[in-house]
C-alpha atoms as a PDB file:
ATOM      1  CA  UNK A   1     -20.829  -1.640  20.247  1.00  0.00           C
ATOM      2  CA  UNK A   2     -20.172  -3.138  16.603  1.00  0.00           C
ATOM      3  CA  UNK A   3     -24.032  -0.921  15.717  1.00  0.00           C
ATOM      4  CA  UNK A   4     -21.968   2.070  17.028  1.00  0.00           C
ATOM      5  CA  UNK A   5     -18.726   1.111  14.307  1.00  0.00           C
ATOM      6  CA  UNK A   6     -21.661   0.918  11.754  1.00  0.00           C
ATOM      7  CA  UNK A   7     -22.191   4.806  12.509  1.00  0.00           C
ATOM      8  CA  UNK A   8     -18.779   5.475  11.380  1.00  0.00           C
ATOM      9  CA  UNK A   9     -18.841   4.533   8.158  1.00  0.00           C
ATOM     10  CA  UNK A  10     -23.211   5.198   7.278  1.00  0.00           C
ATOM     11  CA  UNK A  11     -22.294   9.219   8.729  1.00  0.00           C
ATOM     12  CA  UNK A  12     -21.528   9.803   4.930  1.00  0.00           C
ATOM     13  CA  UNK A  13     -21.868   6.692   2.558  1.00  0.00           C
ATOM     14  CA  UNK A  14     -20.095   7.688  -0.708  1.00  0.00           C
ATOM     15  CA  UNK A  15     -16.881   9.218   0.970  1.00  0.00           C
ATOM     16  CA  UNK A  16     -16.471   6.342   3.368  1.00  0.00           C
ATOM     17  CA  UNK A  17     -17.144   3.534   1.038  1.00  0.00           C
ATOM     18  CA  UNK A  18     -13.741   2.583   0.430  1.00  0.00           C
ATOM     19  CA  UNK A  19     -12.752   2.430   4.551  1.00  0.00           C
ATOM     20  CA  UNK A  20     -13.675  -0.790   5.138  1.00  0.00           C
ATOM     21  CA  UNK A  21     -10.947  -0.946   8.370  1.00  0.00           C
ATOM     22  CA  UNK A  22     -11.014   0.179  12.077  1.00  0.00           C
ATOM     23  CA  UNK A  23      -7.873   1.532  12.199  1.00  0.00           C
ATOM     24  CA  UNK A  24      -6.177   1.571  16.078  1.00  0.00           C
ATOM     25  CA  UNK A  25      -3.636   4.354  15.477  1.00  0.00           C
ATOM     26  CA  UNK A  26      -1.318   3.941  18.625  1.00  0.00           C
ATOM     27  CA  UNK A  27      -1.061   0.528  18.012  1.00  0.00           C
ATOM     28  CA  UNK A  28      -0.500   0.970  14.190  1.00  0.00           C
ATOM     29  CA  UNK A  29      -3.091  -2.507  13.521  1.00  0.00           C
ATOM     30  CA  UNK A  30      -5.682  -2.103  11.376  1.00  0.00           C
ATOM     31  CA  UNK A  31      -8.398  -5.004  11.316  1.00  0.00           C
ATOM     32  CA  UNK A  32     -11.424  -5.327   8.441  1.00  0.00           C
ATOM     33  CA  UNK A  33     -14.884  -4.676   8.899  1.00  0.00           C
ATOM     34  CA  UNK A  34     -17.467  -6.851   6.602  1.00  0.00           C
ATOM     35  CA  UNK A  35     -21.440  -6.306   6.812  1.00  0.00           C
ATOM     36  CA  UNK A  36     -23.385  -8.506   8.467  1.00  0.00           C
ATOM     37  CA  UNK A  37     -20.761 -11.328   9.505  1.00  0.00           C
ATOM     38  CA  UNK A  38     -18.249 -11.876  11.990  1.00  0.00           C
ATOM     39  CA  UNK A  39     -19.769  -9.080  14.205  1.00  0.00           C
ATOM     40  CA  UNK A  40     -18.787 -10.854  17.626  1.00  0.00           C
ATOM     41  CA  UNK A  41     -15.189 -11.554  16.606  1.00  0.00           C
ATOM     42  CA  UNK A  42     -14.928  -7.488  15.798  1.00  0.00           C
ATOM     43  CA  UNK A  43     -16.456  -6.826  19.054  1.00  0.00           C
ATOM     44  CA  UNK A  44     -14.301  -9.172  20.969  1.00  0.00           C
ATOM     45  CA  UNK A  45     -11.245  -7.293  19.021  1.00  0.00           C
ATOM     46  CA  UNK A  46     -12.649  -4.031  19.951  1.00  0.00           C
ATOM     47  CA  UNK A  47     -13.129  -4.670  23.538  1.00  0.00           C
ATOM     48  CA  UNK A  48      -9.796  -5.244  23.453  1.00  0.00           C
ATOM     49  CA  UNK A  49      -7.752  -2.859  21.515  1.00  0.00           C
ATOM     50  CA  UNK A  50      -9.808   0.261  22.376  1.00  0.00           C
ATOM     51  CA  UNK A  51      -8.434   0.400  25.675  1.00  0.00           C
ATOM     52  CA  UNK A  52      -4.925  -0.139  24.508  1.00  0.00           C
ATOM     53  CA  UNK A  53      -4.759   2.152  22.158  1.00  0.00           C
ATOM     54  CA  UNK A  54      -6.234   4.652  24.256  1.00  0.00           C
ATOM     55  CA  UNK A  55      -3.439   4.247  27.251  1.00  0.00           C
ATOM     56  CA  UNK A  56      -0.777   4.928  24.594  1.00  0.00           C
ATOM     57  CA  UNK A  57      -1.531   8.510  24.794  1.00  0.00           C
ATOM     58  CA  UNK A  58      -1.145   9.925  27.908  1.00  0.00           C
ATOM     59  CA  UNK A  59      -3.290  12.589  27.339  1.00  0.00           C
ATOM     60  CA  UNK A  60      -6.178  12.322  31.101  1.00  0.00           C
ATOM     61  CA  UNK A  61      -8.280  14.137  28.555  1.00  0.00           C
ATOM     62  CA  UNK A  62      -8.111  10.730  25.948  1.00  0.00           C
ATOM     63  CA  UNK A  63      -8.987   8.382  28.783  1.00  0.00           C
ATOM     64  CA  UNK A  64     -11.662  10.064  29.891  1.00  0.00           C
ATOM     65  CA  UNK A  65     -12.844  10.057  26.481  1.00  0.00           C
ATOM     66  CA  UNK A  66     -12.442   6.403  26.090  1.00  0.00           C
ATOM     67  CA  UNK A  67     -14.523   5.590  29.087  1.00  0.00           C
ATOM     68  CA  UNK A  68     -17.770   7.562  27.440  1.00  0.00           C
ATOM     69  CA  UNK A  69     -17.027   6.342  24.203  1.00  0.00           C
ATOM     70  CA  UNK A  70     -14.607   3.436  23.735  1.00  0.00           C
ATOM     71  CA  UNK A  71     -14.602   4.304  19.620  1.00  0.00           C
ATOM     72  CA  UNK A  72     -13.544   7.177  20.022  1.00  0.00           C
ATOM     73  CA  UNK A  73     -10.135   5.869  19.664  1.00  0.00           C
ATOM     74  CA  UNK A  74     -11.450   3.351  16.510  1.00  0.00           C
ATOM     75  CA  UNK A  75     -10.272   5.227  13.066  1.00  0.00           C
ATOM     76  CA  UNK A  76     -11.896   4.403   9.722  1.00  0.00           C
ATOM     77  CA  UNK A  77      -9.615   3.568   6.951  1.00  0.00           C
ATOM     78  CA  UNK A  78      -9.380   2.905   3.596  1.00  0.00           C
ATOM     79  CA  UNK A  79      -7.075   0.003   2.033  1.00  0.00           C
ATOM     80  CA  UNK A  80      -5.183   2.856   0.232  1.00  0.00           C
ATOM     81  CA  UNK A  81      -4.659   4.651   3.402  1.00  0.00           C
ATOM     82  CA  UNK A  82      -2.859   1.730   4.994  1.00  0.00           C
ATOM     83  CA  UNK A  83      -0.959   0.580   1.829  1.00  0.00           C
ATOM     84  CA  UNK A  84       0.128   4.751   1.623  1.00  0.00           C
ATOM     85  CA  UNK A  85       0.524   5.759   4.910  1.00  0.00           C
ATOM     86  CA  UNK A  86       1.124   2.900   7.563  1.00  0.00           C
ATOM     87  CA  UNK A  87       3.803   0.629   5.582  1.00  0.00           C
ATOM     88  CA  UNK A  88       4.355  -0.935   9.286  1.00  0.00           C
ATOM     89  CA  UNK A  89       0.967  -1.661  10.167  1.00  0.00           C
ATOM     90  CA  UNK A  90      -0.129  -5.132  11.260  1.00  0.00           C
ATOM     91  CA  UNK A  91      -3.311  -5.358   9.112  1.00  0.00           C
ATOM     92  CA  UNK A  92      -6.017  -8.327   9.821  1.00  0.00           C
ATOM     93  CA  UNK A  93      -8.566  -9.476   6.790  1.00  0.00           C
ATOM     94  CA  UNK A  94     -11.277 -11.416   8.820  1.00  0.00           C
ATOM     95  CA  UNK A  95     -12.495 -13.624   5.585  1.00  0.00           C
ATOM     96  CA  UNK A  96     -16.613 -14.597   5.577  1.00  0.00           C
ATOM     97  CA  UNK A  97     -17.991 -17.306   3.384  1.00  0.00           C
ATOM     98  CA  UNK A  98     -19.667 -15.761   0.600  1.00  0.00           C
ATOM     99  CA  UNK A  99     -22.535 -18.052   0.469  1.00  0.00           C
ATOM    100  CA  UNK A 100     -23.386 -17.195   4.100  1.00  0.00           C
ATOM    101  CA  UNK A 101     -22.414 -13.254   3.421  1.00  0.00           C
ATOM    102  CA  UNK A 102     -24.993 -13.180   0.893  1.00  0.00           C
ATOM    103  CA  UNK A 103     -27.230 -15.090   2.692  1.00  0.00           C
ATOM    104  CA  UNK A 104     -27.274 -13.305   5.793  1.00  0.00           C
ATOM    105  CA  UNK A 105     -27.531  -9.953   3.400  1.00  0.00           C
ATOM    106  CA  UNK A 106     -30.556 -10.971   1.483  1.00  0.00           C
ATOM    107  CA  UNK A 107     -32.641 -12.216   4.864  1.00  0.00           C
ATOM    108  CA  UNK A 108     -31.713  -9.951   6.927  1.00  0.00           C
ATOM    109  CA  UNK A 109     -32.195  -6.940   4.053  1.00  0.00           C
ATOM    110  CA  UNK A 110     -34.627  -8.232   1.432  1.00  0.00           C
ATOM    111  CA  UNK A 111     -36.909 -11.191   2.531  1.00  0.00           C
ATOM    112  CA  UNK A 112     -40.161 -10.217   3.750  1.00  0.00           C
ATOM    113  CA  UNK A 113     -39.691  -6.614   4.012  1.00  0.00           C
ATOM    114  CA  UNK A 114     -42.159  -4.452   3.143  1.00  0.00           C
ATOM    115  CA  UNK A 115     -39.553  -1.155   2.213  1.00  0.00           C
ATOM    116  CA  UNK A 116     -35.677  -1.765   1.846  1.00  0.00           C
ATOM    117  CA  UNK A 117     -32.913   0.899   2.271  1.00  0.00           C
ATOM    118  CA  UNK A 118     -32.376   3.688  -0.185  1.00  0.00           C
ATOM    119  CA  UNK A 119     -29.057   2.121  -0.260  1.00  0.00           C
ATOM    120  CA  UNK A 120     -30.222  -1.244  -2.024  1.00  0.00           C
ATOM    121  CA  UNK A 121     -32.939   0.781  -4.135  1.00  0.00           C
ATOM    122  CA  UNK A 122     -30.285   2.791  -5.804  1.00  0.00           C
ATOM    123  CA  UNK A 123     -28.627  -0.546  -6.844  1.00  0.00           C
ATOM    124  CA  UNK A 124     -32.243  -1.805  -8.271  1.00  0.00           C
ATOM    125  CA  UNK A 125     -33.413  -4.022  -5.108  1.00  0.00           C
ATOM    126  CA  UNK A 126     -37.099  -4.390  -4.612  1.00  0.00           C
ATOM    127  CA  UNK A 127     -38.651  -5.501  -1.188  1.00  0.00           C
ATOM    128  CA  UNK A 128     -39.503  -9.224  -1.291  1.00  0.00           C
ATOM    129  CA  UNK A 129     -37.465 -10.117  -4.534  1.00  0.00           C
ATOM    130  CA  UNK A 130     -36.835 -13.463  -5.129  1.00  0.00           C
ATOM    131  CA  UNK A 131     -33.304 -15.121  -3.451  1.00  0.00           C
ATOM    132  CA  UNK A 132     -32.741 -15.094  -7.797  1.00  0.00           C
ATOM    133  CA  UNK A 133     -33.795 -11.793  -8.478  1.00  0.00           C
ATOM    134  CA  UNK A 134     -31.291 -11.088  -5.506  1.00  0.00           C
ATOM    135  CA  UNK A 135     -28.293 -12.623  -7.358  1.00  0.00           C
ATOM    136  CA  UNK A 136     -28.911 -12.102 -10.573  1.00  0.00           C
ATOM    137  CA  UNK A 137     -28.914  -8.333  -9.380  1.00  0.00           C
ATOM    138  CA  UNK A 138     -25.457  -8.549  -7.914  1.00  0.00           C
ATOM    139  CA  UNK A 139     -23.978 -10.367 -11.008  1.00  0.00           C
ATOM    140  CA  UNK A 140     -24.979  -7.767 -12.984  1.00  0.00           C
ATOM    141  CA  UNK A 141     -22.946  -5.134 -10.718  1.00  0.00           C
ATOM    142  CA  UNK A 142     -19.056  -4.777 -11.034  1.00  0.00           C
ATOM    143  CA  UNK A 143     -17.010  -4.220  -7.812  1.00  0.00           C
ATOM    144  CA  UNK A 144     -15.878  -0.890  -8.341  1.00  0.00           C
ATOM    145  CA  UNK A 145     -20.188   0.125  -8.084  1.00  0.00           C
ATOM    146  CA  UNK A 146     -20.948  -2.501  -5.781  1.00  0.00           C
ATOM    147  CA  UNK A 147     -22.044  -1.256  -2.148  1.00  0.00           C
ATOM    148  CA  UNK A 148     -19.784  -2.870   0.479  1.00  0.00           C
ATOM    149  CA  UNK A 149     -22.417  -5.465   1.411  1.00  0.00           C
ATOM    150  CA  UNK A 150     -22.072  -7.216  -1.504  1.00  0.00           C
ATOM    151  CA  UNK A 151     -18.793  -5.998  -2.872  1.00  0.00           C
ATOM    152  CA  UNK A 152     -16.135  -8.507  -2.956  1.00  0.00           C
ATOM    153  CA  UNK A 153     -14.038  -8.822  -0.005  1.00  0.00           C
ATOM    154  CA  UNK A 154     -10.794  -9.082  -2.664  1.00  0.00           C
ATOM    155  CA  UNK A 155     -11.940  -5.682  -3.099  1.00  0.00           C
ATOM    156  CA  UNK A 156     -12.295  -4.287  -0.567  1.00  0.00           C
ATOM    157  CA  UNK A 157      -8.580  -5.190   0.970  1.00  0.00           C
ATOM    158  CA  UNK A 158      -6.518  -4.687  -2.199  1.00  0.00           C
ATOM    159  CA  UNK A 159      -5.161  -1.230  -3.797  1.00  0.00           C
ATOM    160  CA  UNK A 160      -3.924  -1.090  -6.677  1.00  0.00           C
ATOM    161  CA  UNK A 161      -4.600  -4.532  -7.562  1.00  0.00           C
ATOM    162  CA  UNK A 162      -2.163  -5.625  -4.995  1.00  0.00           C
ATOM    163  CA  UNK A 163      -4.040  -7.274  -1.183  1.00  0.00           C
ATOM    164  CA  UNK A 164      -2.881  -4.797   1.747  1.00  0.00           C
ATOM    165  CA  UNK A 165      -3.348  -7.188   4.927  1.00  0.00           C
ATOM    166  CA  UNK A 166      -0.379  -8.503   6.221  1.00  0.00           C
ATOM    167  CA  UNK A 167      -2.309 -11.882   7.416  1.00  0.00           C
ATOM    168  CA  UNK A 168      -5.806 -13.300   6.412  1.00  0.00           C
ATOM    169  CA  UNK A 169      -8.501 -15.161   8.837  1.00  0.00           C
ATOM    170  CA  UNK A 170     -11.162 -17.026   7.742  1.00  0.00           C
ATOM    171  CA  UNK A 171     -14.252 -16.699   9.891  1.00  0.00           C
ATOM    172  CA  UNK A 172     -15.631 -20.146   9.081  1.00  0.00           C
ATOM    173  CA  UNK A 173     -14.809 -21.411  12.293  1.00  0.00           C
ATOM    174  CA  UNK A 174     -14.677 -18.679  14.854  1.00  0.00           C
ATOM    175  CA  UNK A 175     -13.131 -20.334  17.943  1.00  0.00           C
ATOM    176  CA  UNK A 176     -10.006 -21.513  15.442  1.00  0.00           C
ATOM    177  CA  UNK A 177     -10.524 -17.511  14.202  1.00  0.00           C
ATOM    178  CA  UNK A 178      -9.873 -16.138  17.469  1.00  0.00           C
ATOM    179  CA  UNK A 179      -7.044 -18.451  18.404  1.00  0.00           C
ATOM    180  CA  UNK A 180      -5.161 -17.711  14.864  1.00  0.00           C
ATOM    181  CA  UNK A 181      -6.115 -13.779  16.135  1.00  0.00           C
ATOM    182  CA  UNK A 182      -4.725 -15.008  19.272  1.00  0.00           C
ATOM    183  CA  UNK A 183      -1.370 -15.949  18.065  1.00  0.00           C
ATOM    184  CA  UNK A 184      -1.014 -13.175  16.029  1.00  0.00           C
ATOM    185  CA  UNK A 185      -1.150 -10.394  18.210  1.00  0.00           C
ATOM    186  CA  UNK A 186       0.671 -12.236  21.170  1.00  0.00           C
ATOM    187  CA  UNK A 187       3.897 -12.983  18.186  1.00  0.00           C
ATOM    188  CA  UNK A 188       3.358  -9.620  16.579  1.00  0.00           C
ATOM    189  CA  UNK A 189       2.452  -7.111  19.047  1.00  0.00           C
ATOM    190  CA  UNK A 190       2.838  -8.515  22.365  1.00  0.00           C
ATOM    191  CA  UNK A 191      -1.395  -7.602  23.212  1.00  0.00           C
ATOM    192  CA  UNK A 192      -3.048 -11.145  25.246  1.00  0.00           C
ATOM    193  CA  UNK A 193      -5.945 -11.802  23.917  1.00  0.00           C
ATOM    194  CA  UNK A 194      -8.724 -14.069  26.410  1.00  0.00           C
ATOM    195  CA  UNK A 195     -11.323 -15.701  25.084  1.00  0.00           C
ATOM    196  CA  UNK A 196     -13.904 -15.310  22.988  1.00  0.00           C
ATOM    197  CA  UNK A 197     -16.693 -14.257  24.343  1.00  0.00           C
ATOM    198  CA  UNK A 198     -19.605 -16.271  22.611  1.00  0.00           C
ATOM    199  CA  UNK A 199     -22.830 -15.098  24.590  1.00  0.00           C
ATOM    200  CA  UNK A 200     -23.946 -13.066  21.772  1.00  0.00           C
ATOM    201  CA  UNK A 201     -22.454 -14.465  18.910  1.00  0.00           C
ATOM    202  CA  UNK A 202     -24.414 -14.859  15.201  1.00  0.00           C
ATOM    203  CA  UNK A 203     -24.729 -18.296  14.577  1.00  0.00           C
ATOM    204  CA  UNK A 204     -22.142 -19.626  12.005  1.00  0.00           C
ATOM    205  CA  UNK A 205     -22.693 -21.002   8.957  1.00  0.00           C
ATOM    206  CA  UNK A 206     -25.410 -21.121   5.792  1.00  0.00           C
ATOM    207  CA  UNK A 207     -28.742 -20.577   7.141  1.00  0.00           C
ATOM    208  CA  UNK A 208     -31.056 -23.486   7.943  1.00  0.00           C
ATOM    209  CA  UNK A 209     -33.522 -22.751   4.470  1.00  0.00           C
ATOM    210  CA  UNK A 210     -34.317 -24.621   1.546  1.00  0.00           C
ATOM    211  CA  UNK A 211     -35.292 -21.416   0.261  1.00  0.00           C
ATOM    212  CA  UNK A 212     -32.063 -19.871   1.336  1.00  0.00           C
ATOM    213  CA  UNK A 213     -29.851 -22.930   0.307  1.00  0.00           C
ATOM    214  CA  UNK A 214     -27.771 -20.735  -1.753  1.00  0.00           C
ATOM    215  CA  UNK A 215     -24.382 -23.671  -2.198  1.00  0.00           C
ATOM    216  CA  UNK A 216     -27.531 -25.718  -3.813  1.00  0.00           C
ATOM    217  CA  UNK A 217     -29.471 -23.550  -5.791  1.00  0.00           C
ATOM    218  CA  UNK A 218     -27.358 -20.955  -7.102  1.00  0.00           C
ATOM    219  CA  UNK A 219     -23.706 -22.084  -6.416  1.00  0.00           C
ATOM    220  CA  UNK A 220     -22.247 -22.037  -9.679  1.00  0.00           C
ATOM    221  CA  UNK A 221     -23.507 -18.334 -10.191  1.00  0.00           C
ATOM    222  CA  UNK A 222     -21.635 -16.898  -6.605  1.00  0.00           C
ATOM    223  CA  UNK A 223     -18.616 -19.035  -7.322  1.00  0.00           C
ATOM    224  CA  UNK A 224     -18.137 -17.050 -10.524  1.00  0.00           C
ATOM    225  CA  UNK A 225     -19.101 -13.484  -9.185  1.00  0.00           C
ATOM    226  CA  UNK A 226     -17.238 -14.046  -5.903  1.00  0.00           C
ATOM    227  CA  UNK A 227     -14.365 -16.170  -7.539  1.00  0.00           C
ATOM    228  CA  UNK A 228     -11.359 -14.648  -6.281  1.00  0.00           C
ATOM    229  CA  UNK A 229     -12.905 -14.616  -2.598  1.00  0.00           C
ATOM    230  CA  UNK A 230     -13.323 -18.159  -2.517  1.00  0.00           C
ATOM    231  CA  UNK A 231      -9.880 -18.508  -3.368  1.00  0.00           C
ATOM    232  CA  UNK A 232      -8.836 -15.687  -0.233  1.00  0.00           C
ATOM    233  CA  UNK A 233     -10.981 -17.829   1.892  1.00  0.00           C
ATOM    234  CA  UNK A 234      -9.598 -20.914   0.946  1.00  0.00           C
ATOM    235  CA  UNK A 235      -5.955 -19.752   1.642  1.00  0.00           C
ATOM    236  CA  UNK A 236      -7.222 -17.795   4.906  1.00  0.00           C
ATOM    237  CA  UNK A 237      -8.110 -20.868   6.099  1.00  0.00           C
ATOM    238  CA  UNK A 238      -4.961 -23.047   5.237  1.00  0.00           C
ATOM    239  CA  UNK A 239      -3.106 -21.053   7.614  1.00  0.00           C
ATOM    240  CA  UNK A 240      -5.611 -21.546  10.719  1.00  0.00           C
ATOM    241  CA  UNK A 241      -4.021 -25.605   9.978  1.00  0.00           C
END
């Protein structure tokens, strides 16, 4: 389902950089979307505010729809949309690590690959560049050029140099993730959330690699290109305590 939110936002990549949020209209909540992380937790979210959106209209014609194509009811939307338009919105940041973000983006993107997407050539990627060659790349790129899967999440979620969610997540631990999501919806919207369905969830955390030990080998140069999302992350996950 989560390859099928992808769509949304690849359809046209320059015009949809910037809406980094599925956007559940009837319910007015907005939740962010991050490449390559978290993927199960959206999913989970999905399942479950798709079909409550959709029974808000009572159109047979949008139910019907929804059982085809459950995103059909999933909006894309931009952090100036919701700080603009949707003042009442309940608006969820799910938080990733940087290390593993970049991690994850670099094996899953760059290592061992013969031919990389246009989308990484344009930015000066090579197939099979070095995990340095990698970061040095993104150091040299400021946010407001960066593609989304390696522009800060700071911003991504602020307009106007002000954050729009209304609450932050961290996704370093998803089962506290989900049960901070859990608490949230039940207190702010009323919508039960079950469990989290782990069957085909990403494993969490750094990859196992010496080679792609990024904390180790080139900590000191993410912590200073990705400064301000360590310090999101770090408050995210205060408020899971």
């Amino acid at each position: 389902m989560l390859h099928e939110a992808y769509s949304l936002f690849d359809r046209s990549r320059r015009p949809l950089r910037d809406q980094c949020f599925l956007y559940f209209s009837n319910l007015n909540i907005a939740v962010s979307r991050v490449p390559d992380v978290g993927s199960h937790i959206l999913d989970g979210l999905i399942d479950v505010l798709a079909p409550l959106d959709a029974e808000q209209d009572q159109s047979s014609s949008a139910k019907n729809s929804l059982l085809k194509m459950p995103l059909n009811y999933v909006e894309c939307a931009s952090s100036r949309d919701l700080a603009r338009n949707n003042r009442s919105s309940l608006v969820l940041a799910l938080v990733a690590d940087p290390f593993e973000r970049l991690e994850r983006c670099y094996a899953s993107r760059i290592m061992g690959r013969e031919t990389i997407s246009p989308r990484l050539t344009h930015y000066g990627f090579r197939s099979k560049m070095s995990p340095a060659q990698f970061l040095e790349r993104i150091a040299k790129i400021p946010d407001f050029r960066a593609d989304n899967y390696f522009r800060s999440q700071n911003d991504l979620f602020s307009y106007k140099g002000e954050l729009v969610p209304t609450s932050f997540i961290s996704m370093i631990n998803p089962r506290e993730s989900w049960a901070r999501l859990r608490m949230l919806l039940s207190k702010e919207r009323g919508i039960t959330l079950g469990d989290l369905d782990e069957t085909h969830s990403e494993p969490v955390g750094p990859l196992q690699s010496d080679t792609l030990d990024f904390t180790r080998n080139f900590g000191g140069l993410i912590r200073q290109r990705y400064r301000r999302d360590f310090k999101l992350l770090a408050s995210a996950h205060m408020q899971l305590a």
